[in-house]
Each structure stands twice: as structure tokens, then as C-alpha cells.
Protein backbone atom coordinates (compact mmCIF):
# COMPACT_ATOMS: atom_id res chain seq x y z
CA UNK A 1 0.00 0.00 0.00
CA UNK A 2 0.82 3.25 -0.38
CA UNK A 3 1.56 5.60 2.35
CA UNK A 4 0.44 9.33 2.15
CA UNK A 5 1.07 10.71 5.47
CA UNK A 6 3.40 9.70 8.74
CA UNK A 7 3.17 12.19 11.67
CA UNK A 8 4.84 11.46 14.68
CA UNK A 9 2.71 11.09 17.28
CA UNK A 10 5.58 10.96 20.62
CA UNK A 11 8.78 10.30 21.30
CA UNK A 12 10.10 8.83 24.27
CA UNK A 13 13.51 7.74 25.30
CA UNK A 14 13.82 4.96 23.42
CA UNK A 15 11.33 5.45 20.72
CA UNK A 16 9.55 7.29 18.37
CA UNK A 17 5.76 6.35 17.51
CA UNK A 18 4.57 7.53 14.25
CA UNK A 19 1.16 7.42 12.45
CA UNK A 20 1.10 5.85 9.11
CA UNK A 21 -1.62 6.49 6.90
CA UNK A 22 -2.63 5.01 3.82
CA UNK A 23 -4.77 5.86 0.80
CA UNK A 24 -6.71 2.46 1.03
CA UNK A 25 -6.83 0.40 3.72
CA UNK A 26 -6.60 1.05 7.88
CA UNK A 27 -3.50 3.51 9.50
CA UNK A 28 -0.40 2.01 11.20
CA UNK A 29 1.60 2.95 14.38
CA UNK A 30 5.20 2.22 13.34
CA UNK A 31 7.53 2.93 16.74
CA UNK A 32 10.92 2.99 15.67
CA UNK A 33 14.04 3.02 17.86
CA UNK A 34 16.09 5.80 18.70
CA UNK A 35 18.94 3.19 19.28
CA UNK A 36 20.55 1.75 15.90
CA UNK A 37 22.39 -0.84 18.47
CA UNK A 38 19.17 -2.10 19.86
CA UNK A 39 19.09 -5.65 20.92
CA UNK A 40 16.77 -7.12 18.97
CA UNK A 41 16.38 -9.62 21.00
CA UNK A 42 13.89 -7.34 23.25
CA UNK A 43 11.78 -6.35 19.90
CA UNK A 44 11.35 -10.40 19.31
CA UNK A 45 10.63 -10.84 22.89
CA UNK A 46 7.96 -7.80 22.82
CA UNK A 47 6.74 -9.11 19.12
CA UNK A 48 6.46 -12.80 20.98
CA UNK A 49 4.59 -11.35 24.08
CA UNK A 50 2.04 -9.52 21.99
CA UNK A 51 1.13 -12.86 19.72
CA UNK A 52 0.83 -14.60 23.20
CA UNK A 53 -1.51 -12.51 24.64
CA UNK A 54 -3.27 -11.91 21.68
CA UNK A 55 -3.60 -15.69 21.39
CA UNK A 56 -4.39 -16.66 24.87
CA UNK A 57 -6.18 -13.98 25.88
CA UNK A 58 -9.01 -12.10 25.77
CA UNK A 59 -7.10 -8.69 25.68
CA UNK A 60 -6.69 -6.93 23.00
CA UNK A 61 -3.79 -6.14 21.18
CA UNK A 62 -2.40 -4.96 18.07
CA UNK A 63 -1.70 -7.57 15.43
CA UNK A 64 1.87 -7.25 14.50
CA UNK A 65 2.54 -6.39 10.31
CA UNK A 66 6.26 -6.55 10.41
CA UNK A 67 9.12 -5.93 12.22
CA UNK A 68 13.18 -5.88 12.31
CA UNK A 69 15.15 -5.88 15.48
CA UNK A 70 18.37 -4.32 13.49
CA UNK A 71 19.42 -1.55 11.53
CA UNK A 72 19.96 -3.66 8.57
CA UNK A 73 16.73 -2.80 7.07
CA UNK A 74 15.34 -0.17 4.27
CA UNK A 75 14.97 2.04 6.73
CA UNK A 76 18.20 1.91 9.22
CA UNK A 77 16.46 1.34 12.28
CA UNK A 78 14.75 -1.42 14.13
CA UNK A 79 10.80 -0.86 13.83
CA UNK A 80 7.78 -2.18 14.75
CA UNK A 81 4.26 -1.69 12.11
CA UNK A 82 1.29 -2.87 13.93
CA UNK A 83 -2.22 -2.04 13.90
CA UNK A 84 -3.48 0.97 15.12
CA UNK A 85 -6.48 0.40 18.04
CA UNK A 86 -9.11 2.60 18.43
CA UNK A 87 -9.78 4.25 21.79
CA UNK A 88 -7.86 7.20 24.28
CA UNK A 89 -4.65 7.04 25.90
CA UNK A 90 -5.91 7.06 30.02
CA UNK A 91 -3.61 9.51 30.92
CA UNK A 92 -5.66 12.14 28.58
CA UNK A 93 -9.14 10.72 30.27
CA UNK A 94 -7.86 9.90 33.94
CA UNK A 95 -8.29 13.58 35.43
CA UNK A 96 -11.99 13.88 34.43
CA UNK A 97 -13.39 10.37 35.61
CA UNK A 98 -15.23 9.86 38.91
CA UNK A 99 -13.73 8.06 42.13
CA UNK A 100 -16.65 5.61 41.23
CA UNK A 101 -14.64 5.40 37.57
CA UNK A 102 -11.41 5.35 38.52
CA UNK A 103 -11.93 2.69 40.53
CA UNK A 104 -13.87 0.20 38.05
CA UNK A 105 -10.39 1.23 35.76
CA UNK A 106 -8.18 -0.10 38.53
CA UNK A 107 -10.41 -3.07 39.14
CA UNK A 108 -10.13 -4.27 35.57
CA UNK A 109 -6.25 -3.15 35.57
CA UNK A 110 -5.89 -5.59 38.27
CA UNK A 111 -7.86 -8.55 36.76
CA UNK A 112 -5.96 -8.79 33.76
């Protein structure tokens, strides 16, 4: 497919998260390290963990397109594509819930 727009959406310490849009089909996330030296032993672990709980689970999680732990890829950095979820972040929701709200958040927080 062909991508028409990528705006980065954060960065953190470690990684950048971009939006990847498309002119047919659904948007991407793509994070991609900020460390060419990664291990990439950590991206198969996280890529492993995600299948697993997608798999075993009732949580849901973003199916994984593609990845590369290296640098040795077309574009010099190891990356994760993965489906982009629907829904808020709860740190942009948390401050205007109820006690009563907050709590049934925590409850389920703890359950899984």
C-alpha cells in the first residue's frame, strides 16, 4: 500500500511512535528506535509477548505487520508496524473520571 502521510505522534527515550496512513486500507503505528544498536532480541521478545496474549487472551492487542530488530533494514532502524487500536490514551481521560470510575479502571487493571 501506499503511504500518504506519517506524523509522529511521541517520542520517548527509546522510541519514536509515528502514524502511518494510507490511501486504502486502515492507519499504522510504526515505533521505531532511537537506538541503531538495539538488541533485537527485546523487539522479538515484545513481538512474541504480543502474539501470546493476543492468542491466549481475551485482551486486545495490536496484530503485528512486520518488524526488524536491526538496523539492517530499508529504513536503518529497528521498527515495529502494527495495527493501530481505536480508543484514548488514560492519561488524557484519567483527570476527568469519577472516584466511582477510577476505581472500576483499577479493578479491571488488576484482573488482567
Amino acid at each position: 500500500r501506499h503511504c500518504i502521510c506519517a506524523r509522529r505522534l511521541t517520542r520517548g527515550f527509546y522510541n519514536e511512535i509515528y502514524l502511518l496512513q494510507f490511501e486504502t486500507g486502515p492507519d499504522c503505528i510504526a515505533r521505531l528506535s532511537r537506538e541503531l544498536i538495539h538488541p533485537a532480541s527485546k523487539f522479538a521478545s515484545e513481538v512474541a509477548t504480543m502474539k501470546y496474549v493476543a492468542q491466549n487472551t481475551n485482551i486486545k492487542v495490536p496484530a503485528v505487520y512486520d518488524w526488524n530488530g536491526t538496523a539492517q533494514n530499508p529504513i536503518k532502524t529497528p521498527y515495529i508496524i502494527m495495527e493501530r487500536l481505536p480508543g484514548q490514551h488514560l492519561y488524557q481521560v484519567w483527570d476527568g473520571l469519577t472516584i466511582r470510575q477510577k476505581i472500576g479502571v483499577l479493578r479491571q487493571i488488576v484482573e488482567i
